[in-house]
N, C-alpha and C. Protein backbone atom coordinates (compact mmCIF):
# COMPACT_ATOMS: atom_id res chain seq x y z
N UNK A 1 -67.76 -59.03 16.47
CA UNK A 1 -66.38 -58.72 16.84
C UNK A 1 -65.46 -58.63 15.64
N UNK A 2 -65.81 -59.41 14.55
CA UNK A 2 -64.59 -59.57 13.54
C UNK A 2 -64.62 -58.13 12.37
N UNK A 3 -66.00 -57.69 12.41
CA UNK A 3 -66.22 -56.18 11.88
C UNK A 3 -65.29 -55.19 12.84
N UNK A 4 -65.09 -55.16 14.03
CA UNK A 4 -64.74 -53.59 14.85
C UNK A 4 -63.47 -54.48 14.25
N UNK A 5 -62.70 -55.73 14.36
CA UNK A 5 -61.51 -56.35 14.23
C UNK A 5 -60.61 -55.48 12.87
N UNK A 6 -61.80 -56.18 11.99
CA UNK A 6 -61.59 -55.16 10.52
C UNK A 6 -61.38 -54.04 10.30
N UNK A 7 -62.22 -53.38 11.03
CA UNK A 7 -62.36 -51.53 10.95
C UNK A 7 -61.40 -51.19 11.57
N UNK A 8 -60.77 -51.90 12.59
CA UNK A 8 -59.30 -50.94 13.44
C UNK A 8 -58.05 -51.10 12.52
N UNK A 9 -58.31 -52.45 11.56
CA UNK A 9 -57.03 -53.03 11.47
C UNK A 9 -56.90 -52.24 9.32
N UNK A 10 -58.03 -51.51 9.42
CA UNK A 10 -57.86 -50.98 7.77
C UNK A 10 -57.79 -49.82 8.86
N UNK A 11 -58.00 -49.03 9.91
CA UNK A 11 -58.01 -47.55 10.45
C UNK A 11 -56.45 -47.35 10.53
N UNK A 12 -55.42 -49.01 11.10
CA UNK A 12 -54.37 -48.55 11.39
C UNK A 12 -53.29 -47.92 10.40
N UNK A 13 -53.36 -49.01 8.93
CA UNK A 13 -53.23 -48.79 8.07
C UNK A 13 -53.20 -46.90 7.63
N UNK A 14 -54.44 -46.72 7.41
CA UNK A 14 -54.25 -45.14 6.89
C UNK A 14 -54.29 -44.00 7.87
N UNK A 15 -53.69 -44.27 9.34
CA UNK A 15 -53.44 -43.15 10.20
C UNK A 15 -52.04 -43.46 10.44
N UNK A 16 -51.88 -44.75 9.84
CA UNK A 16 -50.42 -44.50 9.47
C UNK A 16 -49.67 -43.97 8.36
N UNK A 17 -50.22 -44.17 7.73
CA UNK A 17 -50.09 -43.60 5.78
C UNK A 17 -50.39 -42.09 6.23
N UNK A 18 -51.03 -41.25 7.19
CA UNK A 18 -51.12 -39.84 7.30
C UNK A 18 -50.21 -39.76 7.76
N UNK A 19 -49.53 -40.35 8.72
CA UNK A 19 -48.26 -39.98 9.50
C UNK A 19 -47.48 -39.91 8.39
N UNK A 20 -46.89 -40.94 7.91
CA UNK A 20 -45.78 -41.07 6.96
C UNK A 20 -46.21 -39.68 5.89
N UNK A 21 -47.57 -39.51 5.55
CA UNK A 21 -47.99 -37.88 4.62
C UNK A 21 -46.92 -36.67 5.31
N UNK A 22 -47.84 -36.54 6.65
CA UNK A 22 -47.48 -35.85 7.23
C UNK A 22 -45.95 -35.59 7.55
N UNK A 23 -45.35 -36.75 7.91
CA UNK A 23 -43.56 -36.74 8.26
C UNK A 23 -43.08 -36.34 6.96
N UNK A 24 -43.49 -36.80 5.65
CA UNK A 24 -43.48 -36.56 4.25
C UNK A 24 -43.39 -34.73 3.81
N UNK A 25 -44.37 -34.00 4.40
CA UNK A 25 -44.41 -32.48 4.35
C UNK A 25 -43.92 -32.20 5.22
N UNK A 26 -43.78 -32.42 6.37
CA UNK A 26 -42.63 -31.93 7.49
C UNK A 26 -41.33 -31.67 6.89
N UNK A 27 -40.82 -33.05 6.49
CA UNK A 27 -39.52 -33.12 5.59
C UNK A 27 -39.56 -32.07 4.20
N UNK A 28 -40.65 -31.98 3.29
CA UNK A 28 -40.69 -31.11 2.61
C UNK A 28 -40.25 -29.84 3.11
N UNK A 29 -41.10 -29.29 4.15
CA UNK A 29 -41.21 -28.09 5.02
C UNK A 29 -39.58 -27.53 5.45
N UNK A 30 -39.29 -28.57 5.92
CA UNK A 30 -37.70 -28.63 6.75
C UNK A 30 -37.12 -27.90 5.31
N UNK A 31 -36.88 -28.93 4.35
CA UNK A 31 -35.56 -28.89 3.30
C UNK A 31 -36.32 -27.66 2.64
N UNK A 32 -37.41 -27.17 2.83
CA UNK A 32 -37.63 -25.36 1.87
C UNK A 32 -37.24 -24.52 3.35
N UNK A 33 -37.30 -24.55 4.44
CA UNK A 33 -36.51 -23.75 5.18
C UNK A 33 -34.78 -23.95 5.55
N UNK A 34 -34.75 -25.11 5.03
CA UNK A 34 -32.76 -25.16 5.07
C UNK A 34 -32.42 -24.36 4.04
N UNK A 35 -33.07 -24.58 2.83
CA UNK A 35 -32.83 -23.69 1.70
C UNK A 35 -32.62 -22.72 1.84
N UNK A 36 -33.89 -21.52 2.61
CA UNK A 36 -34.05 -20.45 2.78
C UNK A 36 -33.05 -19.98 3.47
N UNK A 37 -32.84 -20.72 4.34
CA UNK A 37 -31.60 -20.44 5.52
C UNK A 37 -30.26 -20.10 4.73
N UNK A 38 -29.91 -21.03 3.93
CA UNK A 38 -28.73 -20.96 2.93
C UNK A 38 -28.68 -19.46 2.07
N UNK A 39 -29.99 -19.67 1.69
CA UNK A 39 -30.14 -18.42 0.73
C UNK A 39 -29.86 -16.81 1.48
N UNK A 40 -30.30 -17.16 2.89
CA UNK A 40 -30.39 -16.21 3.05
C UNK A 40 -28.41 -16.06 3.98
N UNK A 41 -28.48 -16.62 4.12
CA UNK A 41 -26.58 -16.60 4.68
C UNK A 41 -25.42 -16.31 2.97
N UNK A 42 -26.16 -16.61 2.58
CA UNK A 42 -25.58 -16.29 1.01
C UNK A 42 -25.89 -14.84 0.66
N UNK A 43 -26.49 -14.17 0.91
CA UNK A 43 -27.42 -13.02 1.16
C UNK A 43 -26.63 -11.73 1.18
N UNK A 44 -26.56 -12.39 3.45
CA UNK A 44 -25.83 -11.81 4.17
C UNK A 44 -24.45 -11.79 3.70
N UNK A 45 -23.99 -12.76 3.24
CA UNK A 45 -22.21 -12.89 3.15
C UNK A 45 -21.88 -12.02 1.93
N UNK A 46 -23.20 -11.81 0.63
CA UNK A 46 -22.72 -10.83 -0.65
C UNK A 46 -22.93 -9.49 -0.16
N UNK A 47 -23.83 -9.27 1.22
CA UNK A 47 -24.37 -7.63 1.78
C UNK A 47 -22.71 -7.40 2.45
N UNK A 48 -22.86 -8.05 3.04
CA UNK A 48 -21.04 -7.66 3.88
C UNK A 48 -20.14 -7.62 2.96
N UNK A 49 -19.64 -8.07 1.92
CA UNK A 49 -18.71 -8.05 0.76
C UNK A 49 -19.04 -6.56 -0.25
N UNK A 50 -20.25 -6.07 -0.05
CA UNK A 50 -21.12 -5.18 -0.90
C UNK A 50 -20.84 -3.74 0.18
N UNK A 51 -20.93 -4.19 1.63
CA UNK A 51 -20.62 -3.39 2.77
C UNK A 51 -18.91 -3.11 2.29
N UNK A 52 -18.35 -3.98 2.15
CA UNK A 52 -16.27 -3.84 1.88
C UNK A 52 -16.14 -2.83 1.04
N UNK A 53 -16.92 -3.25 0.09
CA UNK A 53 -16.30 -2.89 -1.80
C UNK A 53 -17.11 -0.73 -1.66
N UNK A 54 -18.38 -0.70 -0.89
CA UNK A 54 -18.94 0.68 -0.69
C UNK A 54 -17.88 0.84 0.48
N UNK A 55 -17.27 0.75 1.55
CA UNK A 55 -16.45 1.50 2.59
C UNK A 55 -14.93 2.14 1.86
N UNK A 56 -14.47 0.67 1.13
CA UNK A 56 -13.53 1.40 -0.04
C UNK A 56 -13.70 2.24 -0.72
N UNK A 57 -14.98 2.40 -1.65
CA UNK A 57 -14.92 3.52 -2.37
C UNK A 57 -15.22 4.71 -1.76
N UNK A 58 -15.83 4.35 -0.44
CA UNK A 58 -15.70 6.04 0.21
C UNK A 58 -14.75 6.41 0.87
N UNK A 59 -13.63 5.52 0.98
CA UNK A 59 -12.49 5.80 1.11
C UNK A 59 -11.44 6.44 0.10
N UNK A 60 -12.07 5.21 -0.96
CA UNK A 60 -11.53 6.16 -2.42
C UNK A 60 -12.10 7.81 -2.99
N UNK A 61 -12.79 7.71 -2.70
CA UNK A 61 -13.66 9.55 -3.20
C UNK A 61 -13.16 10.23 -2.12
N UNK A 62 -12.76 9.80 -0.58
CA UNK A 62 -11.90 10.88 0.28
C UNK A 62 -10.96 11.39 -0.30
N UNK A 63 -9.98 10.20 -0.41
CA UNK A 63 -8.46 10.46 -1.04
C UNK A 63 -8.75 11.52 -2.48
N UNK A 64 -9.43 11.04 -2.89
CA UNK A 64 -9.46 11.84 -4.62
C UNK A 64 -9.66 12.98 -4.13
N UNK A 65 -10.90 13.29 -3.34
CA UNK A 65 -11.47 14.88 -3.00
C UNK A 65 -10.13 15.53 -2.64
N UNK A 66 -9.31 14.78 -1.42
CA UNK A 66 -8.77 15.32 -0.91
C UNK A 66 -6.94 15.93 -1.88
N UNK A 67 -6.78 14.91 -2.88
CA UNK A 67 -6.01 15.52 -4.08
C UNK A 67 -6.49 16.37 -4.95
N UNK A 68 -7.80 16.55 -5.28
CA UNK A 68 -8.37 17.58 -6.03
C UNK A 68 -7.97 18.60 -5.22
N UNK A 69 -8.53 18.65 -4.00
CA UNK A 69 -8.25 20.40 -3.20
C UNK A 69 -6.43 20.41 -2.89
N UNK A 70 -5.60 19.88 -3.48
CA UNK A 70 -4.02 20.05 -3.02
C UNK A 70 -3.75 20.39 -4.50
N UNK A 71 -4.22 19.64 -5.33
CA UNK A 71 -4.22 20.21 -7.11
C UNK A 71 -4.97 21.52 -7.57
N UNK A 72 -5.96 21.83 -6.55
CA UNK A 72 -6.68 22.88 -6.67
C UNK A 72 -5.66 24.16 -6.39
N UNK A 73 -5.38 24.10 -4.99
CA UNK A 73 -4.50 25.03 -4.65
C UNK A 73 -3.41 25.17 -5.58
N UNK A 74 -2.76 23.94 -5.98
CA UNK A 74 -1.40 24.44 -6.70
C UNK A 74 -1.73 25.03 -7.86
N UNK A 75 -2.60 24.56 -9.03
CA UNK A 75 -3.26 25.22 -9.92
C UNK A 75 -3.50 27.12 -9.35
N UNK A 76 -4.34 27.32 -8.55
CA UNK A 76 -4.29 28.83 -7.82
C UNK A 76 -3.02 29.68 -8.01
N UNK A 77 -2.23 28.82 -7.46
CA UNK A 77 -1.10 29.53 -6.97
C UNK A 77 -0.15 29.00 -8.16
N UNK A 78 -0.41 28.69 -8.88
CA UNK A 78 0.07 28.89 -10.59
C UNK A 78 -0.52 29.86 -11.02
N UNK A 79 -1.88 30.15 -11.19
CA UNK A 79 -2.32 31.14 -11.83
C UNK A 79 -1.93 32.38 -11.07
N UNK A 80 -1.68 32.68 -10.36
CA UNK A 80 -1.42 33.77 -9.64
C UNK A 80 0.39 34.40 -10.31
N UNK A 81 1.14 33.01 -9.92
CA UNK A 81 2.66 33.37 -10.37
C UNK A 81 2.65 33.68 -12.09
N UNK A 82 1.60 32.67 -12.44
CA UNK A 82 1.48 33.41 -14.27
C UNK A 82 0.57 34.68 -14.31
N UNK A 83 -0.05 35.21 -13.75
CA UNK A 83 -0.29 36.25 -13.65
C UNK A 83 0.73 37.79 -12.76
N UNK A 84 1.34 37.35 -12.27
CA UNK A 84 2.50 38.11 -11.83
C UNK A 84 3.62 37.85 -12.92
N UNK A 85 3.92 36.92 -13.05
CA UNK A 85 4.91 36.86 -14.67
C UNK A 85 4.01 37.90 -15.73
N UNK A 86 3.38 37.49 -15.90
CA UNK A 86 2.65 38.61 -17.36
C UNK A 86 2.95 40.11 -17.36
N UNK A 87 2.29 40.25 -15.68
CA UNK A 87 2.60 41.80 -15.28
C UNK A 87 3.74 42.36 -15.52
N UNK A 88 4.59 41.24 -14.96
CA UNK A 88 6.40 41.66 -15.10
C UNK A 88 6.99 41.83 -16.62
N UNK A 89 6.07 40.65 -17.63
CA UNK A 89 6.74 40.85 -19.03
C UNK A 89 5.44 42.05 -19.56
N UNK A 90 4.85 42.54 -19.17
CA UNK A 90 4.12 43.78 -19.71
C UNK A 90 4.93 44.44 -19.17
N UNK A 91 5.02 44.99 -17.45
CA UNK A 91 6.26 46.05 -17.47
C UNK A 91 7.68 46.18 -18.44
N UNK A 92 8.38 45.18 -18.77
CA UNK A 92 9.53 45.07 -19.14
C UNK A 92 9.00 45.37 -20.58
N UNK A 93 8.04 45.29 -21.15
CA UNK A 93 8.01 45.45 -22.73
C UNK A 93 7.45 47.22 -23.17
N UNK A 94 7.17 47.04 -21.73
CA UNK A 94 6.68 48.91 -21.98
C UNK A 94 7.86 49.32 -22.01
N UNK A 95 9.12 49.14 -20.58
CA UNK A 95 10.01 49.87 -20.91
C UNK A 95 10.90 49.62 -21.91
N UNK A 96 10.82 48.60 -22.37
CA UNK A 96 11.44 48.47 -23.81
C UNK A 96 10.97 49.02 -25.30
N UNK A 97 9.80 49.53 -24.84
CA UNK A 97 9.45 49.56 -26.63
C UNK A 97 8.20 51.19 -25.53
N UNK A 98 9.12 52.01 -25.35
CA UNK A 98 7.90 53.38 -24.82
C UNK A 98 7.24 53.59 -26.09
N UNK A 99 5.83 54.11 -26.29
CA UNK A 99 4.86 54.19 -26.71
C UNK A 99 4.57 53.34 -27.96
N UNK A 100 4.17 52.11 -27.32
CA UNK A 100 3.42 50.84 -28.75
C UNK A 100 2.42 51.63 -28.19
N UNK A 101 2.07 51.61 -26.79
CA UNK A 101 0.63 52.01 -26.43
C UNK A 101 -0.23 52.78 -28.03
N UNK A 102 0.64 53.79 -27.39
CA UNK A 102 0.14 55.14 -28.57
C UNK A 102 -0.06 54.98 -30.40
N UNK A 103 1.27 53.88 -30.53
CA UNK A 103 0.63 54.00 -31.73
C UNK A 103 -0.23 53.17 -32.47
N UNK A 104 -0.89 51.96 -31.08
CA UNK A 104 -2.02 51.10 -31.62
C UNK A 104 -3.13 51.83 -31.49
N UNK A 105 -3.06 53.18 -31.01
CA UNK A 105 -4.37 53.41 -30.47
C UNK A 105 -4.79 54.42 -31.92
């Protein structure tokens, strides 16, 4: 009897020492998935801030596009009035000065 006595009482010992192992990597286990959890909410919170800062700038390249084509036009319609000015100071210099034509040629 005092052998099985022995053998239960060293068995209890190290199936308890596995538990405490075991609760030991559990707890390991836990605090590398709280981590992960963190990491990954840290993640999410720089993707949504990353989501802000890209919706602005395609907000910003609207606005710009959309002043390029209002600068575009006015530019146009400059070149057009300086090209109607030219015409007008070529007419006015012909009739001021009849035949330069002729004698550059």
């Amino acid at each position: 009897h005092e052998k099985i006595d022995n053998q239960n009482k060293t068995q209890e010992p190290s199936s308890f020492l596995k538990r405490v192992e075991e609760s030991k990597k559990l707890l390991d286990s836990q605090s590398r998935i709280d981590n992960l959890v963190k990491q990954l909410q840290a993640y999410e919170s720089r993707e949504k801030d990353l989501r802000g800062l890209l919706q602005n700038n395609y907000e910003e390249i609207k606005s710009l596009k959309s002043r390029c084509s209002i600068i575009e036009r006015q530019n146009n319609k400059s070149a057009e009035e300086l090209k109607d000015l030219m015409s007008f100071l070529e007419q006015k210099f012909d009739e001021n000065f009849p035949g330069h034509d002729e004698k550059s040629t």
